[in-house]
Protein backbone atom coordinates (compact mmCIF):
# COMPACT_ATOMS: atom_id res chain seq x y z
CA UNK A 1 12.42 -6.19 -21.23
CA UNK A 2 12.46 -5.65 -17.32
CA UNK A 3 12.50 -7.81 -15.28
CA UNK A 4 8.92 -9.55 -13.80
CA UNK A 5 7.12 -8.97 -10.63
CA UNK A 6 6.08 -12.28 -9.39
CA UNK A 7 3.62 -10.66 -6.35
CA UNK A 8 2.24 -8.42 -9.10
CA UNK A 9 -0.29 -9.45 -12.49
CA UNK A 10 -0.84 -7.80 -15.61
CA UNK A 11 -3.85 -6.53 -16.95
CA UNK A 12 -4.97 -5.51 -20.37
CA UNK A 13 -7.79 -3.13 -19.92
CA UNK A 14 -8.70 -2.22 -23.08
CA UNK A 15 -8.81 -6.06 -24.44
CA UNK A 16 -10.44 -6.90 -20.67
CA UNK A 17 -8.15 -9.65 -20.18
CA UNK A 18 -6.47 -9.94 -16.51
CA UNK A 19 -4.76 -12.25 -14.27
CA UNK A 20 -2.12 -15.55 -14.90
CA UNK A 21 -3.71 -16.01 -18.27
CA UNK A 22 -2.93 -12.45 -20.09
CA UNK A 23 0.39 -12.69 -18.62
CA UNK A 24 1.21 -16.11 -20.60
CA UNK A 25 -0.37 -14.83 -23.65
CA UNK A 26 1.37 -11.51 -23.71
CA UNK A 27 4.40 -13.28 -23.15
CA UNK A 28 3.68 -16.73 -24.97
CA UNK A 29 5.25 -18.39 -21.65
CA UNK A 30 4.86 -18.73 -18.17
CA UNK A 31 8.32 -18.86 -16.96
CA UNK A 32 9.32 -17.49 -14.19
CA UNK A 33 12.45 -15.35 -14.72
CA UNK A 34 12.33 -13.37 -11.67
CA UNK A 35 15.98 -13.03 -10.06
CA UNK A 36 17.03 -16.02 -6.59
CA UNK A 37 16.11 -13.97 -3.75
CA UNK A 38 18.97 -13.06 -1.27
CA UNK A 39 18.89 -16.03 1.08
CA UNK A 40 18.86 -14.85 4.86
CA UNK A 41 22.20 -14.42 7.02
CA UNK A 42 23.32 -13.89 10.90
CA UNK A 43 22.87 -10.86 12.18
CA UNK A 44 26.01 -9.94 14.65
CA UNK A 45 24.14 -8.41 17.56
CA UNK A 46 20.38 -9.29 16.64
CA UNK A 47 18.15 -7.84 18.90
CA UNK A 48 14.97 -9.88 20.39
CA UNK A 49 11.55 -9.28 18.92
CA UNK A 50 8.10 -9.93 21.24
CA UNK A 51 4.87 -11.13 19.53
CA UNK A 52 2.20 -9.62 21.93
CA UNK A 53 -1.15 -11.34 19.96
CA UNK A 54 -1.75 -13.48 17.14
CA UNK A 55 -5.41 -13.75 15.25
CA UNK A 56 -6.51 -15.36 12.46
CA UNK A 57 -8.74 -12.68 10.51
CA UNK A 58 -9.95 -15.30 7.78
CA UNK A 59 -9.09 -15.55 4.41
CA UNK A 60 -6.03 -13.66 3.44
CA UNK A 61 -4.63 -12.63 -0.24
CA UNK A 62 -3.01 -15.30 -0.42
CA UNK A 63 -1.79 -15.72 -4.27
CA UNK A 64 -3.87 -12.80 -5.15
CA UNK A 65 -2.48 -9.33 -5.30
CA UNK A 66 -4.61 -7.26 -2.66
CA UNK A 67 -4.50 -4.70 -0.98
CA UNK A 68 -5.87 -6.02 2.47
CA UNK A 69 -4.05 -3.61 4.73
CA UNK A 70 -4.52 -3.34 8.77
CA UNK A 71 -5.77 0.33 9.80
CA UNK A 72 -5.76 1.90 13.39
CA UNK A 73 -7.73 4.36 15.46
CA UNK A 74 -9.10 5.18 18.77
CA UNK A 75 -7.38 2.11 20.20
CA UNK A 76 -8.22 -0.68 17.42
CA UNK A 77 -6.86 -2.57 14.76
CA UNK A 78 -9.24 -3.20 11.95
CA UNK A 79 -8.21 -6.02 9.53
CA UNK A 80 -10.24 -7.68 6.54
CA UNK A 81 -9.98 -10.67 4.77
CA UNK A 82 -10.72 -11.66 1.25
CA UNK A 83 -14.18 -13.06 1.69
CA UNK A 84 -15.74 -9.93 3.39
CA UNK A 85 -14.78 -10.79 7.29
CA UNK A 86 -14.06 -7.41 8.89
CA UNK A 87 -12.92 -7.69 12.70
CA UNK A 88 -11.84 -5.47 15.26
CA UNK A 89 -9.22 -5.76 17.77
CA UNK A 90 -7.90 -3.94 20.80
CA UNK A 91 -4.50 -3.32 19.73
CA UNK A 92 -2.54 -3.83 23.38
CA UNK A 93 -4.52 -6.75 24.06
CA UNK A 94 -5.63 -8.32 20.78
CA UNK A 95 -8.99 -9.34 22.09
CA UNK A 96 -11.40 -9.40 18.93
CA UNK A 97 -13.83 -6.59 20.05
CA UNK A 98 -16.54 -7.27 16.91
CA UNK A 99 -16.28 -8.91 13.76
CA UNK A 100 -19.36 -8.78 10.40
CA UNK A 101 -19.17 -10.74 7.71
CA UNK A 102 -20.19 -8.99 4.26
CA UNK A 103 -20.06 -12.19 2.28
CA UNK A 104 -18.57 -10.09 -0.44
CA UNK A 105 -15.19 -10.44 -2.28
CA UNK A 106 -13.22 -8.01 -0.93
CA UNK A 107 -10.12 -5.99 -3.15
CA UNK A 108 -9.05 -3.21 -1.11
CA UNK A 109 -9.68 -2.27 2.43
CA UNK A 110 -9.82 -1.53 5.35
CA UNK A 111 -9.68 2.44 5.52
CA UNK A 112 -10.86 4.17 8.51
CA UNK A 113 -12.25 8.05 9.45
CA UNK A 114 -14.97 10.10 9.65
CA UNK A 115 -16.97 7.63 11.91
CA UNK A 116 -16.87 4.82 9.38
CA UNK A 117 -14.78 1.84 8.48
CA UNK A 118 -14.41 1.08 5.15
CA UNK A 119 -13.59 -1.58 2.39
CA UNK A 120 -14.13 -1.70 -1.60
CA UNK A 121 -14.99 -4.50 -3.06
CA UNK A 122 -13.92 -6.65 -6.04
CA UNK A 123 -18.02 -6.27 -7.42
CA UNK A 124 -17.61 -2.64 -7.41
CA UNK A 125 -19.14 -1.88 -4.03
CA UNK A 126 -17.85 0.94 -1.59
CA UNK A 127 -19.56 -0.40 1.88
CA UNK A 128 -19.18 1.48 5.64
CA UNK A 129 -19.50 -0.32 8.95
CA UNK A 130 -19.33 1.62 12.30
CA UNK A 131 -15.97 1.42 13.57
CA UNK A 132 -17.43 0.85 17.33
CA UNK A 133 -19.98 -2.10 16.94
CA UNK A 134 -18.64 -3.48 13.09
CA UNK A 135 -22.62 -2.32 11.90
CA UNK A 136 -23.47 -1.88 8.09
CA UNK A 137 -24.60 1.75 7.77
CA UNK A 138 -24.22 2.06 4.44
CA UNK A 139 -23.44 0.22 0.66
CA UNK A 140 -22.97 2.53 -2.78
CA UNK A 141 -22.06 1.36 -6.11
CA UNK A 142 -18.97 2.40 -7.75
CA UNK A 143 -17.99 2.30 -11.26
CA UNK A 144 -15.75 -0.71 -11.22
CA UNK A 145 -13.86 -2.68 -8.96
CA UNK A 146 -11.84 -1.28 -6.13
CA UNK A 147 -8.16 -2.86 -5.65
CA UNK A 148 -7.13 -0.16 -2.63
CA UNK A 149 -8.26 1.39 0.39
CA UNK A 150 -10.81 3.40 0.41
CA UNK A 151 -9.94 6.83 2.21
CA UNK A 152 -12.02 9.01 4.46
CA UNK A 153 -11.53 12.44 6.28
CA UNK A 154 -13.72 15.47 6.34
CA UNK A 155 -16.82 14.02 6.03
CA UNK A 156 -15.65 12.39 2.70
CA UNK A 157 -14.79 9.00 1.55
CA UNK A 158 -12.74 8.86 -1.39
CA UNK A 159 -12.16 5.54 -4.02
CA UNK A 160 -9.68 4.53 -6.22
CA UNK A 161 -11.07 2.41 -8.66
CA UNK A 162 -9.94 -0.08 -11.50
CA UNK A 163 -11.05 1.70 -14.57
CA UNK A 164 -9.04 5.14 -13.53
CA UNK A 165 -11.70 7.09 -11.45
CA UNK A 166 -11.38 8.79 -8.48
CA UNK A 167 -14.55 9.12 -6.73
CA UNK A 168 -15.99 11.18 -3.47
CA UNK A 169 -18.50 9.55 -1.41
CA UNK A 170 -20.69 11.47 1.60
CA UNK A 171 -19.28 9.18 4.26
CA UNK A 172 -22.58 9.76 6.18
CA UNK A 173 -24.79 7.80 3.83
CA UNK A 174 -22.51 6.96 0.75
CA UNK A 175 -23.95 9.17 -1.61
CA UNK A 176 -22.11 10.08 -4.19
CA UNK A 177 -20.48 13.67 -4.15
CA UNK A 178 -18.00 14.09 -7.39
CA UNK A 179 -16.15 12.22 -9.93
CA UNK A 180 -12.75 12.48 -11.45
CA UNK A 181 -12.20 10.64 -14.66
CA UNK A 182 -8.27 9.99 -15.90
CA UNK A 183 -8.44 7.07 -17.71
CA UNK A 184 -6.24 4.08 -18.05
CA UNK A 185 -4.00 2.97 -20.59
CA UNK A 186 -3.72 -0.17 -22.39
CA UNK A 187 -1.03 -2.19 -20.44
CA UNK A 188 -1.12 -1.42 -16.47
CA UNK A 189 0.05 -3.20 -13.50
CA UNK A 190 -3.16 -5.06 -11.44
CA UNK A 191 -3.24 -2.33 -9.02
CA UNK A 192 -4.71 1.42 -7.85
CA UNK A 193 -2.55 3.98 -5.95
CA UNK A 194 -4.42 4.29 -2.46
CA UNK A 195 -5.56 7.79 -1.97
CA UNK A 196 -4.54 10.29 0.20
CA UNK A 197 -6.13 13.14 2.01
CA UNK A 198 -4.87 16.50 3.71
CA UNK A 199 -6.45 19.93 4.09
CA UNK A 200 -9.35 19.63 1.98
CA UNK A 201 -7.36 17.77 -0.88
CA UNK A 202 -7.45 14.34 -2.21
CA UNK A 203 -3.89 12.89 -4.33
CA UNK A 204 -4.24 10.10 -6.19
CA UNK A 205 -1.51 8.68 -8.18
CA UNK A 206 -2.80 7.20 -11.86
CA UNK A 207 -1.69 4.95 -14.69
CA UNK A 208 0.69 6.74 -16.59
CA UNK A 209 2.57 8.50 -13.94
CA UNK A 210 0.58 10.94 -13.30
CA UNK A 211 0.28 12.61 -9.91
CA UNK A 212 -3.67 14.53 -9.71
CA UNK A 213 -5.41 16.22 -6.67
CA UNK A 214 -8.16 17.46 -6.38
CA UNK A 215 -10.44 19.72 -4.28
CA UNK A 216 -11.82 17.12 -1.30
CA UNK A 217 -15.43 18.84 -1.17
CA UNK A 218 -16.20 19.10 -5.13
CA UNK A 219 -13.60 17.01 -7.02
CA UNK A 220 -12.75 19.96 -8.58
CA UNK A 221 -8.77 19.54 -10.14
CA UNK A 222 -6.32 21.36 -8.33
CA UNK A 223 -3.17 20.18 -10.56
CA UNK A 224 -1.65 17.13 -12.99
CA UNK A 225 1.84 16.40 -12.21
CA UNK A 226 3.34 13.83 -14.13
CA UNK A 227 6.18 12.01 -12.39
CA UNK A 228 7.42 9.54 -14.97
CA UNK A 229 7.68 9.68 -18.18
CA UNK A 230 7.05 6.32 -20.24
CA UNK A 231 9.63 5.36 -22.34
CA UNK A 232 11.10 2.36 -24.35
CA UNK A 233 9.60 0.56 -27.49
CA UNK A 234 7.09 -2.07 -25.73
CA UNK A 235 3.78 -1.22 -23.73
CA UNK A 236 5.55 -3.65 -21.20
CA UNK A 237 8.38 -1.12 -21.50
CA UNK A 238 6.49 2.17 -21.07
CA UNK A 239 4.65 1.19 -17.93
CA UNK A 240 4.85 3.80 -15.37
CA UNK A 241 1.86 3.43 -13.19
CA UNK A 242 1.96 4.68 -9.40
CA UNK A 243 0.56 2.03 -7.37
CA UNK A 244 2.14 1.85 -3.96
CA UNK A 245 1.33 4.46 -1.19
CA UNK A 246 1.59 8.41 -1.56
CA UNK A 247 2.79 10.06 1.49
CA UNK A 248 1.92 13.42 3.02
CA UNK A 249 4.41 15.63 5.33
CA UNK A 250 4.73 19.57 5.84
CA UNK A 251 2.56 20.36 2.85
CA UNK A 252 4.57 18.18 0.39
CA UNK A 253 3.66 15.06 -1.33
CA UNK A 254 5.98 12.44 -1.53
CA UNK A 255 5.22 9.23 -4.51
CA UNK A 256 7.47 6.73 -6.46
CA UNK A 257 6.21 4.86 -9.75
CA UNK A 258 6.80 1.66 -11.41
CA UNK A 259 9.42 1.89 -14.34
CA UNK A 260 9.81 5.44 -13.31
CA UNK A 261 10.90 7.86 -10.60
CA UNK A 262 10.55 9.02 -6.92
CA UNK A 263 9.31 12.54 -6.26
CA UNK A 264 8.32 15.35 -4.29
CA UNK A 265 6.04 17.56 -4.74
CA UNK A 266 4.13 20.51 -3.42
CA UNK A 267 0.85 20.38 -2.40
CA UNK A 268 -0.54 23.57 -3.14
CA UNK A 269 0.75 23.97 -6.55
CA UNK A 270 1.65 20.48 -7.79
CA UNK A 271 5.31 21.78 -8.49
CA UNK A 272 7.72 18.91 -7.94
CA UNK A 273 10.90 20.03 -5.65
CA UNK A 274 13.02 16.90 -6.54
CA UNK A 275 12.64 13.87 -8.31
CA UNK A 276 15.23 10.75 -8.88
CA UNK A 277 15.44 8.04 -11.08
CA UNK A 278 14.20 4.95 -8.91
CA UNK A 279 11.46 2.56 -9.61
CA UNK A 280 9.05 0.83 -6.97
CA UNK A 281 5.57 -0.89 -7.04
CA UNK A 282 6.07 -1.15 -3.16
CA UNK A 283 6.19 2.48 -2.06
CA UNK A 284 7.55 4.77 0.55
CA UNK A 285 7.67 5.11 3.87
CA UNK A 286 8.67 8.85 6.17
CA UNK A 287 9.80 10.39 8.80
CA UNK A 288 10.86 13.91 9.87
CA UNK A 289 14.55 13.39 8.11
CA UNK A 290 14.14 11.14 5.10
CA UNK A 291 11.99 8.91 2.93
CA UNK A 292 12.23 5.18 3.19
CA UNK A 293 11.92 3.63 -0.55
CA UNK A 294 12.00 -0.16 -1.04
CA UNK A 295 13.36 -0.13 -4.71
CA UNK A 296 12.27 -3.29 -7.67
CA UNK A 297 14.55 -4.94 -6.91
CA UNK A 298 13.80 -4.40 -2.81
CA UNK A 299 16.77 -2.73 -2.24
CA UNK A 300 16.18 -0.61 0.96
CA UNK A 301 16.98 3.46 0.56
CA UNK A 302 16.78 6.32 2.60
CA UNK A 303 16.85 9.49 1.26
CA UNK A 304 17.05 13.21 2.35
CA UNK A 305 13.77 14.76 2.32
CA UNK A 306 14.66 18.17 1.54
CA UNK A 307 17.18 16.80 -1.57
CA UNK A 308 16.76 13.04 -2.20
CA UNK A 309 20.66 12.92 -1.59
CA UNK A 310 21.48 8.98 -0.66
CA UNK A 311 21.62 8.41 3.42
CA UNK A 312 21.96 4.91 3.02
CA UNK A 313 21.44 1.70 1.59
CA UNK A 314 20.42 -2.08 2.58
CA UNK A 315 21.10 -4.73 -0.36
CA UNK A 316 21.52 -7.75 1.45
CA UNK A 317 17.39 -8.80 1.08
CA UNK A 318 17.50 -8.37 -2.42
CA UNK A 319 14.59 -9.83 -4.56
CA UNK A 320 12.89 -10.92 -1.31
CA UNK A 321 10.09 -8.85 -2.69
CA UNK A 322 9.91 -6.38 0.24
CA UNK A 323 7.13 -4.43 1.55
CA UNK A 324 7.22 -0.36 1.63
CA UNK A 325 9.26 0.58 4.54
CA UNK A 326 7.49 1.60 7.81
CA UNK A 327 9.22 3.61 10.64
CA UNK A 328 8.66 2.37 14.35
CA UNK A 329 10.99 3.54 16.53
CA UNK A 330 14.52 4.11 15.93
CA UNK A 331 13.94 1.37 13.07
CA UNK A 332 12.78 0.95 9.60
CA UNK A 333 10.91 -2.17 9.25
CA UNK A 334 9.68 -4.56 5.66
CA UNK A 335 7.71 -8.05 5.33
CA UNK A 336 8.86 -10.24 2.98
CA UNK A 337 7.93 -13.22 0.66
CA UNK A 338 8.67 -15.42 3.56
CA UNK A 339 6.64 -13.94 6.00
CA UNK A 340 9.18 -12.54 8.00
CA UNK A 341 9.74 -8.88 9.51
CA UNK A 342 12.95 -7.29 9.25
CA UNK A 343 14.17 -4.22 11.33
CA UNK A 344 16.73 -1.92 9.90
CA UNK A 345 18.59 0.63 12.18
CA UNK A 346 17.35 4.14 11.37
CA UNK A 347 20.75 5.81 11.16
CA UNK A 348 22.81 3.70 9.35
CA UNK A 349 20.17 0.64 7.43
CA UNK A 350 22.06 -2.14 9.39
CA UNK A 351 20.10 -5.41 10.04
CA UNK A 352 19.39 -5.57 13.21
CA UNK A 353 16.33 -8.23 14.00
CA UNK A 354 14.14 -10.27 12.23
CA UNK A 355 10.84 -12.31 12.97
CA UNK A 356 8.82 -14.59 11.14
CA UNK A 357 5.28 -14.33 11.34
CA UNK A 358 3.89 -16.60 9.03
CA UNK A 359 5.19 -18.97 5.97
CA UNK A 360 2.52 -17.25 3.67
CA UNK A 361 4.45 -13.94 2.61
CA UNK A 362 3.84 -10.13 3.80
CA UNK A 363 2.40 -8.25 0.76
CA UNK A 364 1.47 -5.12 2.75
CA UNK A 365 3.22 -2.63 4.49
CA UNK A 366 2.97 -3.06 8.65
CA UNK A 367 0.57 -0.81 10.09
CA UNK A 368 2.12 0.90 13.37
CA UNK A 369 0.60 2.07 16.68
CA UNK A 370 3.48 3.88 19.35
CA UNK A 371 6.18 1.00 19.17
CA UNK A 372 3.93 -1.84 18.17
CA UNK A 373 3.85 -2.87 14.07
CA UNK A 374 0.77 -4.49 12.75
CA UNK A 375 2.13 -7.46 10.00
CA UNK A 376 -0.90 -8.79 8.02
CA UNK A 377 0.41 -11.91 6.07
CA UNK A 378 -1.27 -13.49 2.99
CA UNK A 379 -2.79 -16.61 5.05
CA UNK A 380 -4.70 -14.16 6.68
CA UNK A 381 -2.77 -14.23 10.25
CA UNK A 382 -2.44 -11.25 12.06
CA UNK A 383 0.40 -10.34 14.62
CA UNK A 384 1.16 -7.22 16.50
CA UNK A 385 5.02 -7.21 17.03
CA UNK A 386 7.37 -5.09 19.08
CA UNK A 387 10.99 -4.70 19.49
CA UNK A 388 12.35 -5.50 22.95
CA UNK A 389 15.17 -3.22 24.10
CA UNK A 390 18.59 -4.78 25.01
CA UNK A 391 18.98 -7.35 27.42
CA UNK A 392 15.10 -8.24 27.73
């Protein structure tokens, strides 16, 4: 039996049990056997790290496993907490520009594009606020609950949601445009893949490890890739969801699953050009050489794009339950389950600076603006971080 994710929960769909409880009855035990995380050490030449602005956005994740991201665009930061607060903040300055409360619990947000900001919510609401004054323009009702960002380009929002659809919204006045059905399986992870869209095409990763896109005006199926192939005697086993973030570069589609494998694959036809045994629930981050993975047990790899050959690898914050890489700079950076940052040197993966943002934990990835990361940690805090160059 793998080892268990303590940031993640297990759901059984088709007996609609969820949360802490299936997890001890599945298991008959609420242990935690989770591997000693990797306890911090000096780094030789650590570089200094400058918190520009703090802000408390409200109610973070805290023990829940949400995806309450940061997003940016047109000079803002847009952050959400738990409990339906929604600000906005100039991202140089971190004055709070407008905040609306929905009074709604919130599971997966904020996404922005198309004129609209956008959040799903944990009743199985899909709501827009204007990304310049924080106003409601519109709500829609969804099939079930929505655990990821909501995604919008083209004129189209499009939803992940709990019960394995993938749904197109007009992002003018929510109506609905298209569904796409897949289905979910009996044992999953507590978590949706968050969409992605490029050149009229939405990719979604599904339960399963399966890999769909689909035409972004219609919802019309493009292709069905499956990534991973479940395997071993025990549902727990044969998990192979994809639930951290799919990445899009040069007209190829980059994913990792749970249990399973990292891949890429091509956009137009769905064909995958390499894949490699390594499983993640975190996800991926890119650049213009490699992909950034931050493995189960957060191991931190970079990887040729073009082959998946090994660049290099960071071990030493082992079970510290990373984040999905970002790149910012000439670094690589992950939270942790201590709330700090970490910055890895692009080249070579050595430690190189650390800061500690909170004591609550990092669940998502940082958001990043030109040199500036966005860190978003479960007590709801806020801090826009930047790496100062040597001797500042």
């Amino acid at each position: 039996m793998p080892r268990l994710l303590p940031a993640l929960a297990l759901v059984l769909t088709a007996l609609g049990l969820s949360g802490c409880g299936a997890t001890k009855d599945l298991f008959g035990s609420e242990e935690d056997n989770s591997a000693t995380p990797n306890p911090l050490t000096e780094i030789a030449i650590e570089q200094k790290v400058e918190q520009l602005w703090s802000s408390s956005v409200g109610d973070g994740p805290e023990g829940l496993f949400l995806q309450l991201t940061t997003a940016v665009a047109n000079g803002y930061v847009f952050a959400v907490d738990r409990k339906g607060r929604i600000s906005a903040y100039e991202v140089e300055s971190g004055k709070r520009v407008w905040e609306t409360n929905l009074k709604r619990a919130i599971g997966g947000g904020p996404g922005v594009g198309s004129g609209v900001v956008v959040v799903g919510t944990r009743e199985a609401r899909v709501i827009a606020l204007s990304p310049a004054t924080g106003e409601l323009l519109w709500k829609t009702r969804v099939s079930s609950e929505v655990l990821s960002p909501p995604q919008a380009a083209e004129g189209v929002v499009v939803v992940r949601t709990v019960d394995g659809k993938l749904i197109g919204l007009d992002a003018v006045d929510g109506s609905r445009l298209w569904i796409y059905d897949r289905g979910v399986p009996a044992l999953t992870l507590r978590g949706t893949s968050t969409p992605v869209i490029a050149d009229g095409v939405a990719v979604s990763g599904f339960d399963g490890g399966r890999l769909v896109a689909v035409a972004l005006d219609s919802g019309q199926p493009l292709w069905e890739t499956r990534i991973a192939l479940p395997s071993g005697r025990s549902e727990l086993e044969r998990m192979v969801d994809i639930d951290g973030n799919i990445l899009i570069s040069d007209r190829t589609v980059y994913v990792v699953s749970f249990q399973g494998r990292t891949a890429a694959v091509d956009l137009d036809t769905g064909t995958i050009l390499w894949r490699r045994d390594m499983s993640s629930h975190a996800g991926l981050g890119l650049d213009n050489a490699a992909v950034y993975v931050t493995d189960e047990l957060s191991h931190v790899w970079a990887l040729n794009r073009d082959s998946s050959a090994s660049i290099w690898k960071q071990a030493n914050l082992e079970s510290r339950q990373l984040t999905a890489p970002v790149r910012v700079g000439d670094h690589v950076i992950v939270g942790d389950f201590e709330g700090y940052v970490h910055w890895l040197r692009v080249e070579d993966g050595a430690l190189v600076a650390r800061a500690r943002v909170g004591n609550d934990g990092i669940i998502s990835a940082p958001t990043v603006w030109q040199d500036i990361a966005f860190v978003y940690e479960r007590g709801g805090k806020l801090a826009a971080l930047r790496l100062a160059a040597f001797g500042e």
